[in-house]
N, C-alpha and C. Protein backbone atom coordinates (compact mmCIF):
# COMPACT_ATOMS: atom_id res chain seq x y z
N UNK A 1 68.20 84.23 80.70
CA UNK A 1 68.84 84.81 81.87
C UNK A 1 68.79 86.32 81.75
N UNK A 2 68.28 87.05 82.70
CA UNK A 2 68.25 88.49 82.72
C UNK A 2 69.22 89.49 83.82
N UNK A 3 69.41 90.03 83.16
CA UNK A 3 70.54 90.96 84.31
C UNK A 3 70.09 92.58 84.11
N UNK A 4 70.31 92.80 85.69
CA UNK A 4 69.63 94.28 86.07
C UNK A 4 70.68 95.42 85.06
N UNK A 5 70.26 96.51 84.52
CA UNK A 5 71.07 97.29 84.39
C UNK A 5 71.29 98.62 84.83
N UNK A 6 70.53 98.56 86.25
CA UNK A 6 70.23 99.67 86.88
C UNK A 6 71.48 99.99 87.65
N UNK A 7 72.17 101.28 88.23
CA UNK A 7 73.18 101.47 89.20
C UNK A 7 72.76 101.06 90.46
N UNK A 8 73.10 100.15 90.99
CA UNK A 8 72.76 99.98 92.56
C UNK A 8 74.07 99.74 93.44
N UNK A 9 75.21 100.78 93.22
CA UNK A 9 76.40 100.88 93.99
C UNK A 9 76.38 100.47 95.17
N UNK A 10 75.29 100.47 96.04
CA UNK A 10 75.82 101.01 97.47
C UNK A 10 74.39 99.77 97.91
N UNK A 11 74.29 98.89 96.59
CA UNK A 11 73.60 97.46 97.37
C UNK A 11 74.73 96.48 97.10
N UNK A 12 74.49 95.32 97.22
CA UNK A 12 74.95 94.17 96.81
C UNK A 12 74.81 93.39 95.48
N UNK A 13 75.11 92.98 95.03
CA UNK A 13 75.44 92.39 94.14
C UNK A 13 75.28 91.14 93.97
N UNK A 14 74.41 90.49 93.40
CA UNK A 14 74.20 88.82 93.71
C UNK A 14 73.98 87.85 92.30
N UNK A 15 74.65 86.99 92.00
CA UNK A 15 74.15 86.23 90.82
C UNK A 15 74.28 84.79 91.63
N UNK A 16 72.94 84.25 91.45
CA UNK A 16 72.93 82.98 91.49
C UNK A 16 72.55 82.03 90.77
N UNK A 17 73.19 80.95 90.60
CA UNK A 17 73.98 80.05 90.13
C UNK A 17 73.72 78.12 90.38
N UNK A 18 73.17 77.48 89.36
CA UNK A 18 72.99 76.09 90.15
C UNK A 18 72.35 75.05 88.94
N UNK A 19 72.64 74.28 88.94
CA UNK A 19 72.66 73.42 87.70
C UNK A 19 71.33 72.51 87.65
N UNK A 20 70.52 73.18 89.11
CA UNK A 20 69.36 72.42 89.32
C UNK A 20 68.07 74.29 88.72
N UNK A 21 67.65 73.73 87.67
CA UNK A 21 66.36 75.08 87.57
C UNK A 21 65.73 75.68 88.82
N UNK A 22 65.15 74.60 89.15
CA UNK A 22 64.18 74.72 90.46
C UNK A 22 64.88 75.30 91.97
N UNK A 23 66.14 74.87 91.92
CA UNK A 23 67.04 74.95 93.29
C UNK A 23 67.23 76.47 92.85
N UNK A 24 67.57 76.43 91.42
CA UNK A 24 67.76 78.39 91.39
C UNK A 24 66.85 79.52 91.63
N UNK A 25 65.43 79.22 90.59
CA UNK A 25 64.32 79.47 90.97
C UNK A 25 64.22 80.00 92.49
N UNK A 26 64.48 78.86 93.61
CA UNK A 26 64.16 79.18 94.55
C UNK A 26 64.51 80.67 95.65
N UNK A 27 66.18 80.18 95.07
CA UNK A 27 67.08 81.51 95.80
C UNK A 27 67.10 82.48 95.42
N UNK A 28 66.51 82.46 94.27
CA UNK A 28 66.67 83.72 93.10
C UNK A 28 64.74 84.59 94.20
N UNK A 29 63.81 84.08 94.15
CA UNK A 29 62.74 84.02 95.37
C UNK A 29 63.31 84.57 96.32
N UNK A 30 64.02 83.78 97.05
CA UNK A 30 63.90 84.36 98.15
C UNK A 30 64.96 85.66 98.95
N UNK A 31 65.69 85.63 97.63
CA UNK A 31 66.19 87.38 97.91
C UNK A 31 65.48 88.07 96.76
N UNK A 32 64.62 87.74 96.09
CA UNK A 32 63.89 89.36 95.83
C UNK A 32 63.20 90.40 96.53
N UNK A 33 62.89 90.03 97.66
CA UNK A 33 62.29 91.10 98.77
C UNK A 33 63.96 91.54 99.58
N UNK A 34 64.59 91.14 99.72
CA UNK A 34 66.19 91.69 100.14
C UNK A 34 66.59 93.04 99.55
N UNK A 35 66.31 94.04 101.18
CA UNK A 35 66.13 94.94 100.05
C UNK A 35 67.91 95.99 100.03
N UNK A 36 68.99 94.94 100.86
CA UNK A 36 70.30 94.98 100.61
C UNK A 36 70.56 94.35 99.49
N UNK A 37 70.04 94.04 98.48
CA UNK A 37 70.97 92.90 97.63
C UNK A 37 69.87 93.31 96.32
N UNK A 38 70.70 93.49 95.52
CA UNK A 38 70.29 93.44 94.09
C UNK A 38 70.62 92.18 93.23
N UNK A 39 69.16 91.68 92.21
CA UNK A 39 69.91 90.26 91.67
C UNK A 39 70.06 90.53 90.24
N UNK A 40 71.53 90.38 90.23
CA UNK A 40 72.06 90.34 88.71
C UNK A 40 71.89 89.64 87.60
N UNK A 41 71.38 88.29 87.83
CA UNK A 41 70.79 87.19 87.18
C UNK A 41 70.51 85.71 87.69
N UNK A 42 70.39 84.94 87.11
CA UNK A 42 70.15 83.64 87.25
C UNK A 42 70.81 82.86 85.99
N UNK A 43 72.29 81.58 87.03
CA UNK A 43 72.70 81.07 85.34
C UNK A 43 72.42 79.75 86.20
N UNK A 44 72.29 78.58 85.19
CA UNK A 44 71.50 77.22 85.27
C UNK A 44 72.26 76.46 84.33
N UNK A 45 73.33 77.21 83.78
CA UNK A 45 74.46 76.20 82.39
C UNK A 45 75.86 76.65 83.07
N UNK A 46 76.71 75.74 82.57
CA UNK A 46 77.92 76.21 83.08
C UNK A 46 78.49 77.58 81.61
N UNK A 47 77.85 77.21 80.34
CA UNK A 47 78.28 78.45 79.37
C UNK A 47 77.92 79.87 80.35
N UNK A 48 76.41 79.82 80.40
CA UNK A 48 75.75 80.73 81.04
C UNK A 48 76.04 81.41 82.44
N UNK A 49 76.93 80.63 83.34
CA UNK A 49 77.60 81.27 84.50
C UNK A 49 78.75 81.65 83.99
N UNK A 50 79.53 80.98 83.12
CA UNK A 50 81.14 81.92 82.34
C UNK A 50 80.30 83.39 81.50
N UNK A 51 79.67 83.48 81.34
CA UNK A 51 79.19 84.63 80.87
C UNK A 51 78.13 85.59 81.52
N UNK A 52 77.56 85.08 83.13
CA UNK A 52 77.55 86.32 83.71
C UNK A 52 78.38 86.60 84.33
N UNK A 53 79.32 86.30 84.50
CA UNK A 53 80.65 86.82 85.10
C UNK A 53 81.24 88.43 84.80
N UNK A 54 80.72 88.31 83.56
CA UNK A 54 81.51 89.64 82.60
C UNK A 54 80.86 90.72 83.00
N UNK A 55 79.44 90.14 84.34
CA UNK A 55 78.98 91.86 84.91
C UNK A 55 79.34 92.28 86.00
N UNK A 56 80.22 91.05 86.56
CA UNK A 56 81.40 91.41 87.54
C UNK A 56 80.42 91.65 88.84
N UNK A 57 79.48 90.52 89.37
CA UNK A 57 78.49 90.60 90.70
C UNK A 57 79.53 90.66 91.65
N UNK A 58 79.11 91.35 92.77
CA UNK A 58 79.76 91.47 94.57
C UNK A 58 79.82 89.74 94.77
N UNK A 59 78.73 88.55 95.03
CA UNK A 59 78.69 87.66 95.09
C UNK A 59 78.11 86.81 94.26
N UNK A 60 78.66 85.54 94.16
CA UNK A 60 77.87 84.66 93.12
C UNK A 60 77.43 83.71 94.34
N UNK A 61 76.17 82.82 93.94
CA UNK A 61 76.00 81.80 95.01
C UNK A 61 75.79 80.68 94.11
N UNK A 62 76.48 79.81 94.71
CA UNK A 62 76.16 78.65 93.19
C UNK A 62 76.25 77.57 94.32
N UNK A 63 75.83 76.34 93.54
CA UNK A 63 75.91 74.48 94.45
C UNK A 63 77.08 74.31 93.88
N UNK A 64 77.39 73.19 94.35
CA UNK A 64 78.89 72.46 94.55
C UNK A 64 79.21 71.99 92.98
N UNK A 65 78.58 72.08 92.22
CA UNK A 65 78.93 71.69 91.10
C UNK A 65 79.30 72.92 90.62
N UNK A 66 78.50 73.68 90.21
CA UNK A 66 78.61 74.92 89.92
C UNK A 66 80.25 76.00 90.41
N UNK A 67 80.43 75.41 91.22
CA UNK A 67 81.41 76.18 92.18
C UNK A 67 82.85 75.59 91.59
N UNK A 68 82.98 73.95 91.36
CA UNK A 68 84.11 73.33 90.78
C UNK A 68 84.55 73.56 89.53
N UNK A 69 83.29 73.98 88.93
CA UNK A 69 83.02 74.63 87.57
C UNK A 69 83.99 75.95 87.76
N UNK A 70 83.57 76.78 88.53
CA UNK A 70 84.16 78.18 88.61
C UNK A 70 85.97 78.29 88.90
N UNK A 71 86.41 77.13 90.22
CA UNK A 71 87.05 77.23 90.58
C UNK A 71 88.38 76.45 89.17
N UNK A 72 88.09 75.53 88.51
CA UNK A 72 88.34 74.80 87.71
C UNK A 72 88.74 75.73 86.58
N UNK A 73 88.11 76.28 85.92
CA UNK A 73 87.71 77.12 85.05
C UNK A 73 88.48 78.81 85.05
N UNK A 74 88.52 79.34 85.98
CA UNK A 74 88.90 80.66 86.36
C UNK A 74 90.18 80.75 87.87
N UNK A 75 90.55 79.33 88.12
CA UNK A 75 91.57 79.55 89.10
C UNK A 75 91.54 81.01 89.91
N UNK A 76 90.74 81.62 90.15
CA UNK A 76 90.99 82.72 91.35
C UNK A 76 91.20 83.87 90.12
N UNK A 77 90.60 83.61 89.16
CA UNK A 77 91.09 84.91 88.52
C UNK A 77 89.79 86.07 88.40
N UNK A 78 89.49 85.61 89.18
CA UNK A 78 88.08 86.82 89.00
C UNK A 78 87.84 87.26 90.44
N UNK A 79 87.26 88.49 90.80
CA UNK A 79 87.05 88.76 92.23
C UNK A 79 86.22 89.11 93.09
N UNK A 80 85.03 88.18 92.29
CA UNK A 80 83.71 87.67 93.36
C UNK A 80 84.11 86.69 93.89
N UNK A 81 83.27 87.38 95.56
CA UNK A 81 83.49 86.11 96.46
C UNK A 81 82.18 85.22 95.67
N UNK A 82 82.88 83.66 96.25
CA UNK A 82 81.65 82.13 96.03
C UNK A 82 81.15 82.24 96.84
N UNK A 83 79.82 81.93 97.00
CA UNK A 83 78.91 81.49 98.41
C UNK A 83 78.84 80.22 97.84
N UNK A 84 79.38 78.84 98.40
CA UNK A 84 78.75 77.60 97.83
C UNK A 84 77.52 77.23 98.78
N UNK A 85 76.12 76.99 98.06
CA UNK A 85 74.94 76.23 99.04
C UNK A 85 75.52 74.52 99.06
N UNK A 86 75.75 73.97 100.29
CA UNK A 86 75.90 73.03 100.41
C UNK A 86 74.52 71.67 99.62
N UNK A 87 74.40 71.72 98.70
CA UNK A 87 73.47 70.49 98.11
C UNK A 87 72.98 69.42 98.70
N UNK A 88 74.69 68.86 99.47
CA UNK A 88 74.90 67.69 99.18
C UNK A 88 75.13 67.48 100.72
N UNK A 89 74.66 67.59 101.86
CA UNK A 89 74.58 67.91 103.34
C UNK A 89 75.22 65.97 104.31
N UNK A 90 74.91 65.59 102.97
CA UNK A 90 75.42 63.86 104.02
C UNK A 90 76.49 63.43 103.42
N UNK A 91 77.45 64.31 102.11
CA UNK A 91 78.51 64.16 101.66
C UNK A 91 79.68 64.76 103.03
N UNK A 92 80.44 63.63 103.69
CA UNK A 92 81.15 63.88 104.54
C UNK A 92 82.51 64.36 104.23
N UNK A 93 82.99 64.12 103.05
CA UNK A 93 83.86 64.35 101.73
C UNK A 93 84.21 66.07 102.59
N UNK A 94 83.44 66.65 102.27
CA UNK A 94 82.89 68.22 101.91
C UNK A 94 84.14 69.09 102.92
N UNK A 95 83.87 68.00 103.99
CA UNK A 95 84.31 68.74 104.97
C UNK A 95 86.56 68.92 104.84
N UNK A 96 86.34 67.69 104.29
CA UNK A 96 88.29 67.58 104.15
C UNK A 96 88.17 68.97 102.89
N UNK A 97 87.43 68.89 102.00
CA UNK A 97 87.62 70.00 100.60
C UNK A 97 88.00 71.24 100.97
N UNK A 98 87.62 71.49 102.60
CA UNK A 98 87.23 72.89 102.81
C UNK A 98 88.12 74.14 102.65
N UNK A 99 89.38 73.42 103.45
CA UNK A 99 90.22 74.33 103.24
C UNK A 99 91.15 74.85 101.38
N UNK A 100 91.23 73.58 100.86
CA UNK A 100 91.37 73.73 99.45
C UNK A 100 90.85 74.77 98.82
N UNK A 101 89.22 75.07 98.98
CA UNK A 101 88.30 75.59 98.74
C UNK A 101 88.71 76.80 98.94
N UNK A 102 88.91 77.58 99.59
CA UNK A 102 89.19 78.32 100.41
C UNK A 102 90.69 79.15 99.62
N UNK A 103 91.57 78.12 99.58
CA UNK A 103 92.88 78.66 98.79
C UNK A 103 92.37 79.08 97.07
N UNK A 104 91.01 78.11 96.68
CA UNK A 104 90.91 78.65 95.60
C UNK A 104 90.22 79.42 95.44
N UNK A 105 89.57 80.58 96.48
CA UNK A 105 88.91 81.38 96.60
C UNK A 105 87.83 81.47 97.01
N UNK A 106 86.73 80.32 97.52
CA UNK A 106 85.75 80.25 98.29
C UNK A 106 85.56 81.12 99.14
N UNK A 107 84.82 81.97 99.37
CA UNK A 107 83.99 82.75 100.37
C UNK A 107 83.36 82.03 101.73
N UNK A 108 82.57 81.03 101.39
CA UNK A 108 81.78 80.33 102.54
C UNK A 108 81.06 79.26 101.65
N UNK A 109 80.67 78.90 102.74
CA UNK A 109 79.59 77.84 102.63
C UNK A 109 78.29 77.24 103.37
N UNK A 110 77.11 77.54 103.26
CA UNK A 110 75.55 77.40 103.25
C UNK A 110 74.87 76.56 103.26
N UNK A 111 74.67 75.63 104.10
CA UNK A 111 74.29 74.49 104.53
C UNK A 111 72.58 74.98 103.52
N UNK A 112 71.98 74.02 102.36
CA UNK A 112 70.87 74.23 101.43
C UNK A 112 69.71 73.75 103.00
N UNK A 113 69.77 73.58 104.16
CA UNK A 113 69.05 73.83 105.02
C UNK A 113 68.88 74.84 105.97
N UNK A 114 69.32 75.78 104.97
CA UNK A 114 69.42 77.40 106.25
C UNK A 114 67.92 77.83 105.82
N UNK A 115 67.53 79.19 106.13
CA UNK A 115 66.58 79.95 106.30
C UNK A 115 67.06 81.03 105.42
N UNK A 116 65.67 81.90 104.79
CA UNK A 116 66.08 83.01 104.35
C UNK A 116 67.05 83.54 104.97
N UNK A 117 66.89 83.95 106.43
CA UNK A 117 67.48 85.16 107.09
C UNK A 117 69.25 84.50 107.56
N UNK A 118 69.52 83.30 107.17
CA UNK A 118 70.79 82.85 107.38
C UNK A 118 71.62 83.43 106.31
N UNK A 119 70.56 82.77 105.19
CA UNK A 119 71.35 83.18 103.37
C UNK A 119 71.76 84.77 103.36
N UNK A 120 70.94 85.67 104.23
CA UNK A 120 71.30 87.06 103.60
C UNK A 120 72.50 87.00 104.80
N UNK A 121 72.15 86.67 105.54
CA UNK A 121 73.51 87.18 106.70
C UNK A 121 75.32 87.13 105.99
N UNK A 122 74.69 85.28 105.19
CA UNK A 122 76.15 85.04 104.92
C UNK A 122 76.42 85.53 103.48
N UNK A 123 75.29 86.24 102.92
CA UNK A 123 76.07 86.97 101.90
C UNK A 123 76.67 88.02 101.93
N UNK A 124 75.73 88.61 103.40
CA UNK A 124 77.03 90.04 103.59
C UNK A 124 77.98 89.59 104.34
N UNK A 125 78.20 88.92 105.26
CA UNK A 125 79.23 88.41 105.50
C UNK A 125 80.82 88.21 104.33
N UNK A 126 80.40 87.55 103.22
CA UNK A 126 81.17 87.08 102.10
C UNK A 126 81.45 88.50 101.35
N UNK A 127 80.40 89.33 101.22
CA UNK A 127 80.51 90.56 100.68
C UNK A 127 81.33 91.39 101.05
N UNK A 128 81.18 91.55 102.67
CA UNK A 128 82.50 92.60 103.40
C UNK A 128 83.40 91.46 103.81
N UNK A 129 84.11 90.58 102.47
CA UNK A 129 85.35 89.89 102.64
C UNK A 129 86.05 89.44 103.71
N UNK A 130 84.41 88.74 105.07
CA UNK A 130 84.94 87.74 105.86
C UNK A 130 84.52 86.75 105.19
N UNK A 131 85.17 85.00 105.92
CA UNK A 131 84.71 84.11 105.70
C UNK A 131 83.62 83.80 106.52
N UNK A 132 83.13 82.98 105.84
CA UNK A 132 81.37 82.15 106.27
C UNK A 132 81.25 80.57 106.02
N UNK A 133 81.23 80.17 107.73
CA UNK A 133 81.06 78.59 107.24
C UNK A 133 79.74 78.45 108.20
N UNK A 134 78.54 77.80 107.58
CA UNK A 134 77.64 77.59 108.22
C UNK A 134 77.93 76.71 109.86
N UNK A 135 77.15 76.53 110.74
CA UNK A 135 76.98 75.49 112.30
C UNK A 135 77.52 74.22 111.65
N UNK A 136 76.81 73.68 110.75
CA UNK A 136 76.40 72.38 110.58
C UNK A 136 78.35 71.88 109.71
N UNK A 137 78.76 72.71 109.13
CA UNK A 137 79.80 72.33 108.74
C UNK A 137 80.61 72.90 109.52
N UNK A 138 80.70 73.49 110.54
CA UNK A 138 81.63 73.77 111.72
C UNK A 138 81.39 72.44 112.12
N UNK A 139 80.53 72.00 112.72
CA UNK A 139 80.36 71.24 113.61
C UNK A 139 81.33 70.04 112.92
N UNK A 140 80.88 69.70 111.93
CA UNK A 140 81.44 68.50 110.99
C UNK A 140 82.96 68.29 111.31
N UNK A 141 83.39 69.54 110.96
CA UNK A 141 85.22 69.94 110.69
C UNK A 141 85.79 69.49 111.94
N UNK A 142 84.67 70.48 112.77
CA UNK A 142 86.06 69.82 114.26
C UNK A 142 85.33 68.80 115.13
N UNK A 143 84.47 68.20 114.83
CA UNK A 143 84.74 66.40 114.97
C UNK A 143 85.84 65.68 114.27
N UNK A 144 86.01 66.26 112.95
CA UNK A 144 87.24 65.06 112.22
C UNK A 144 88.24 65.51 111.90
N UNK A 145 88.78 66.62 112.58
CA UNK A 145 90.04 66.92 112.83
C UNK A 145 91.00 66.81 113.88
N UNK A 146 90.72 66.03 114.65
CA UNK A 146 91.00 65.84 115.81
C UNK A 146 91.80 67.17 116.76
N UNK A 147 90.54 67.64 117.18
CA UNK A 147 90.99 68.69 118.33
C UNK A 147 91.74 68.32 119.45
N UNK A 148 91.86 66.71 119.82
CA UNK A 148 92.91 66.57 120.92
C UNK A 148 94.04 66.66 120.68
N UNK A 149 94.15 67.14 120.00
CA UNK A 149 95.85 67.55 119.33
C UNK A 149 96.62 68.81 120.11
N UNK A 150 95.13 69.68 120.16
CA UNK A 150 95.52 71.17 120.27
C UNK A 150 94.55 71.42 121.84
N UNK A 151 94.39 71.42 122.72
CA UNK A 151 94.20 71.70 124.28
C UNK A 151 93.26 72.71 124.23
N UNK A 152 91.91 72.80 123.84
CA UNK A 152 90.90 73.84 124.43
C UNK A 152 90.04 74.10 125.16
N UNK A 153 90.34 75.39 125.69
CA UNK A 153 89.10 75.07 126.99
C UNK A 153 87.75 75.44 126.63
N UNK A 154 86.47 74.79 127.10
CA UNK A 154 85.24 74.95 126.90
C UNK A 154 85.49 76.37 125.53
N UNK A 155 85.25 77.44 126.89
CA UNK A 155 85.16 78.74 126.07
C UNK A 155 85.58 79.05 124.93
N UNK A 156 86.69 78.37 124.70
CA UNK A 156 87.99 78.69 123.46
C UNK A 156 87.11 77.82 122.27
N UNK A 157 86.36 76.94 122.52
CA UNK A 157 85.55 76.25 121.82
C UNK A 157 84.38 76.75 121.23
N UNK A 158 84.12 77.40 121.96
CA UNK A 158 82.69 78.14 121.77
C UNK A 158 83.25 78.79 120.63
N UNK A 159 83.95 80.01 121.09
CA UNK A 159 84.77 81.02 120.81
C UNK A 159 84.79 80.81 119.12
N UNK A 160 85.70 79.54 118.84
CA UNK A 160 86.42 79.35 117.74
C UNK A 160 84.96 78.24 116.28
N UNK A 161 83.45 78.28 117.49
CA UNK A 161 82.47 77.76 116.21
C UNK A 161 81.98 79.30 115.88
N UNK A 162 82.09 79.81 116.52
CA UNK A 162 81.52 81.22 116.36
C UNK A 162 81.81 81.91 115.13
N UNK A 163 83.70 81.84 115.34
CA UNK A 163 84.05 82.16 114.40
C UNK A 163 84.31 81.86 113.45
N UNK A 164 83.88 80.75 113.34
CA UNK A 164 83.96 79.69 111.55
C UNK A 164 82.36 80.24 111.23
N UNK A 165 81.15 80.61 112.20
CA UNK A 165 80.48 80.89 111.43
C UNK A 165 80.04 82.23 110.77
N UNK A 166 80.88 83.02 111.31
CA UNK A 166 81.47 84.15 110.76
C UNK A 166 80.57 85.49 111.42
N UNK A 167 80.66 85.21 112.55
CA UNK A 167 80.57 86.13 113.27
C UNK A 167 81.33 87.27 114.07
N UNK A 168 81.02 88.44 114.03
CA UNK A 168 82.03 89.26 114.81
C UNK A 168 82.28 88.93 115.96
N UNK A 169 83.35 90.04 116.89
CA UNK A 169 83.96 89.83 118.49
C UNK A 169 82.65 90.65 119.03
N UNK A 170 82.24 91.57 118.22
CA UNK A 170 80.79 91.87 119.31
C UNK A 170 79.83 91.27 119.38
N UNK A 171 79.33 90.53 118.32
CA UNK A 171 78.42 89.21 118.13
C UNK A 171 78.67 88.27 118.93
N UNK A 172 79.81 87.40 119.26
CA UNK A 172 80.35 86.66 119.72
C UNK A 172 80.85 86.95 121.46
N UNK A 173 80.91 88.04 121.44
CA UNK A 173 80.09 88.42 122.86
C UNK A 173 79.19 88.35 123.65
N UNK A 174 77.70 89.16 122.55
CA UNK A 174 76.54 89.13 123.04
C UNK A 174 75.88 87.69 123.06
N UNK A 175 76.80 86.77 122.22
CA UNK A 175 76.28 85.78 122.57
C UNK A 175 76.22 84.89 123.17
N UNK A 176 78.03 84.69 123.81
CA UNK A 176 78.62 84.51 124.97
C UNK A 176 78.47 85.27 126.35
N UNK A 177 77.82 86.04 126.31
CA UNK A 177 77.42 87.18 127.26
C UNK A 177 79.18 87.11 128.58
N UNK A 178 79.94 87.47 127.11
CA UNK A 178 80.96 87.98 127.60
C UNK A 178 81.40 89.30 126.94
N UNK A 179 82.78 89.94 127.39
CA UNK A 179 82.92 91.67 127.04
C UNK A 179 83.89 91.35 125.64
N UNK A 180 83.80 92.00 124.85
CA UNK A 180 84.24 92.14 123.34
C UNK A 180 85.69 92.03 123.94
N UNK A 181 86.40 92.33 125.00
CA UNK A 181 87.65 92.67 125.03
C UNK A 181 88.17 91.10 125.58
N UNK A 182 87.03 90.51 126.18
CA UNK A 182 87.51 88.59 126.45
C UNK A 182 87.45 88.18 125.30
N UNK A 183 86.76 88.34 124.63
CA UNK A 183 86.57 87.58 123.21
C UNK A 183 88.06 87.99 122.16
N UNK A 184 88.30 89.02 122.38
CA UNK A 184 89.85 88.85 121.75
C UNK A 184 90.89 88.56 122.50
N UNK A 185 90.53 88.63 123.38
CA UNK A 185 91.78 87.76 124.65
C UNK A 185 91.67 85.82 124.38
N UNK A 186 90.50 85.57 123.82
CA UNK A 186 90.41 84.23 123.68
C UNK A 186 91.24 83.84 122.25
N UNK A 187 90.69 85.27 121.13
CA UNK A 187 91.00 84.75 119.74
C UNK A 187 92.48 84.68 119.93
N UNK A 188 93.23 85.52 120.73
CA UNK A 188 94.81 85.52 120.83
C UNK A 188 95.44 84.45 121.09
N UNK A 189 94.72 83.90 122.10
CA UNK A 189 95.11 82.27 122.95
C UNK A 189 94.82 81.26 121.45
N UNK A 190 94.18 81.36 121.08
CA UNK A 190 93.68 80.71 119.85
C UNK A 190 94.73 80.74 118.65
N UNK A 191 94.81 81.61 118.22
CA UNK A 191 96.00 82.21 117.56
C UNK A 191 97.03 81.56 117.63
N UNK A 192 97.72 81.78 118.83
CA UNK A 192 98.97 81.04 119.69
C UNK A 192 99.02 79.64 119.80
N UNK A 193 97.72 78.91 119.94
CA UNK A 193 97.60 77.43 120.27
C UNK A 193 97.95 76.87 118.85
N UNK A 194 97.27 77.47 117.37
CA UNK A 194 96.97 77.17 116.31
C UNK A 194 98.42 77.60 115.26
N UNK A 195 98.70 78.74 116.07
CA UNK A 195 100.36 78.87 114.98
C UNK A 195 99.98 79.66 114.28
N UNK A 196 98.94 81.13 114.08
CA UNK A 196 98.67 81.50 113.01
C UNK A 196 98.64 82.97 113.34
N UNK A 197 98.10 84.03 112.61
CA UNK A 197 97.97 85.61 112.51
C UNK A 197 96.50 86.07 112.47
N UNK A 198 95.59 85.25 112.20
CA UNK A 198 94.31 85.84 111.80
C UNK A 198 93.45 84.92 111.81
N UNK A 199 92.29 85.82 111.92
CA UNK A 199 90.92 85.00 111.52
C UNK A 199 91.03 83.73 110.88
N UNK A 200 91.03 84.44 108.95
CA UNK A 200 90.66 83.55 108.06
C UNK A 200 92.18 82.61 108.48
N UNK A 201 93.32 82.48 108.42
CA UNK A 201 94.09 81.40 109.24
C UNK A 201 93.79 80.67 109.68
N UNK A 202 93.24 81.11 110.94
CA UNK A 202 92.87 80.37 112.35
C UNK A 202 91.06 79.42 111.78
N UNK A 203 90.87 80.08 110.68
CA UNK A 203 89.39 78.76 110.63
C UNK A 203 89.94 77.96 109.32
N UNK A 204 91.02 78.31 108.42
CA UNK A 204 91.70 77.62 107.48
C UNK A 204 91.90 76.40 108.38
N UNK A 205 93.03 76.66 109.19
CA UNK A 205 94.05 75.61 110.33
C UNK A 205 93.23 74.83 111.01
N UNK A 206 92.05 75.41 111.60
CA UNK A 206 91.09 74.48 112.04
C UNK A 206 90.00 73.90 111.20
N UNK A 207 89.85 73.73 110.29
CA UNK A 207 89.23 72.96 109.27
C UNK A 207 89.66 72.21 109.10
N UNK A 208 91.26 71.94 108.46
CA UNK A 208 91.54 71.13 108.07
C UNK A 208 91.91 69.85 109.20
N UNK A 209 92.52 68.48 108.58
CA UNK A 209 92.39 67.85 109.24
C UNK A 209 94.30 67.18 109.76
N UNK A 210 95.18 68.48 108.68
CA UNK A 210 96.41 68.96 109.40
C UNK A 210 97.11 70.24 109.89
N UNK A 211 97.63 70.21 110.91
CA UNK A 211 97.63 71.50 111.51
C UNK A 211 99.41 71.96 111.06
């Protein structure tokens, strides 16, 4: 395992992480042309991820094993965000874990069927300390949480996958091709419907499968 020892302050920070060689190999690939993100190493043992820790990366990205390992192991005591790559995409499990996840410090989570250009999004995403939940596990969550609980209209729907996938109110505009100032008029209504103060709240509360 090799780690950079160059100053790169004002990039990112990345160690990834995965108990599969080849699955690491890969990601470790496909952010070396990223030319936001510097890679700190590659660990493939669980000894070997407790010990790049000690170079203190912006983000770690590890699989679901890897991640239980961390969370298990270091209870929130360290303060890289997790990117977990979802592995395990037909484990329906995943989706009740989420919010747990989350209390134990999870950053997001990366459906292992994204695209380069998804993976870098949601590492800066995780990096400037929003949350990141890929489409595919939005989608999951609020099928089996039962949204008829809570009264939303179309828009408020849109609104609220948007923001599990961790997109901004100007993003979430242009993509709604509505004005940044509806889009927080929606998150408020949202807010209010859900019982909560914020963002990361409001996609905690809606994840799970009690409100």
């Amino acid at each position: 395992m090799g780690f950079s020892e160059q100053d790169h302050s004002t990039l990112i920070q990345v160690l990834v992480s995965s108990h599969i060689q080849l699955f690491a190999e890969g990601l470790h690939a496909l952010l070396e042309d990223d030319d936001g993100v510097v890679l700190q190493g590659m660990a493939t043992e669980k000894t070997g991820l407790k010990a790049a820790l000690d170079i203190d990366p912006d983000v770690v990205i590890a699989d679901k094993l890897m991640c239980e390992y961390l969370f298990h192991e270091h209870q929130g005591s360290f303060r890289t965000k997790v990117l977990m790559i979802n592995d395990c995409p037909g484990l329906s499990t995943l989706e009740a874990e989420v919010p747990n996840l989350i209390r134990k410090g999870l950053a997001g989570i990366l459906s292992c069927c994204s695209d380069r250009q998804m993976l870098s999004k949601a590492i800066r995403v995780v990096a400037s300390g929003e949350l990141w939940l890929d489409n595919e596990t939005v989608r999951k969550s609020l099928c089996s949480m039962g949204l008829n609980e809570v009264l939303l209209t179309p828009r408020e729907e849109k609104v609220l996958e948007h923001l599990h996938a961790g997109y901004s109110n100007r993003e979430i505009a242009e993509k709604l091709f509505i004005s940044e100032h509806t889009v927080k008029t929606h998150c408020r209504h949202l807010f209010k419907k859900f019982g909560v103060s914020s963002r990361v709240q409001l996609v905690i509360a809606t994840t799970s499968n009690h409100h």
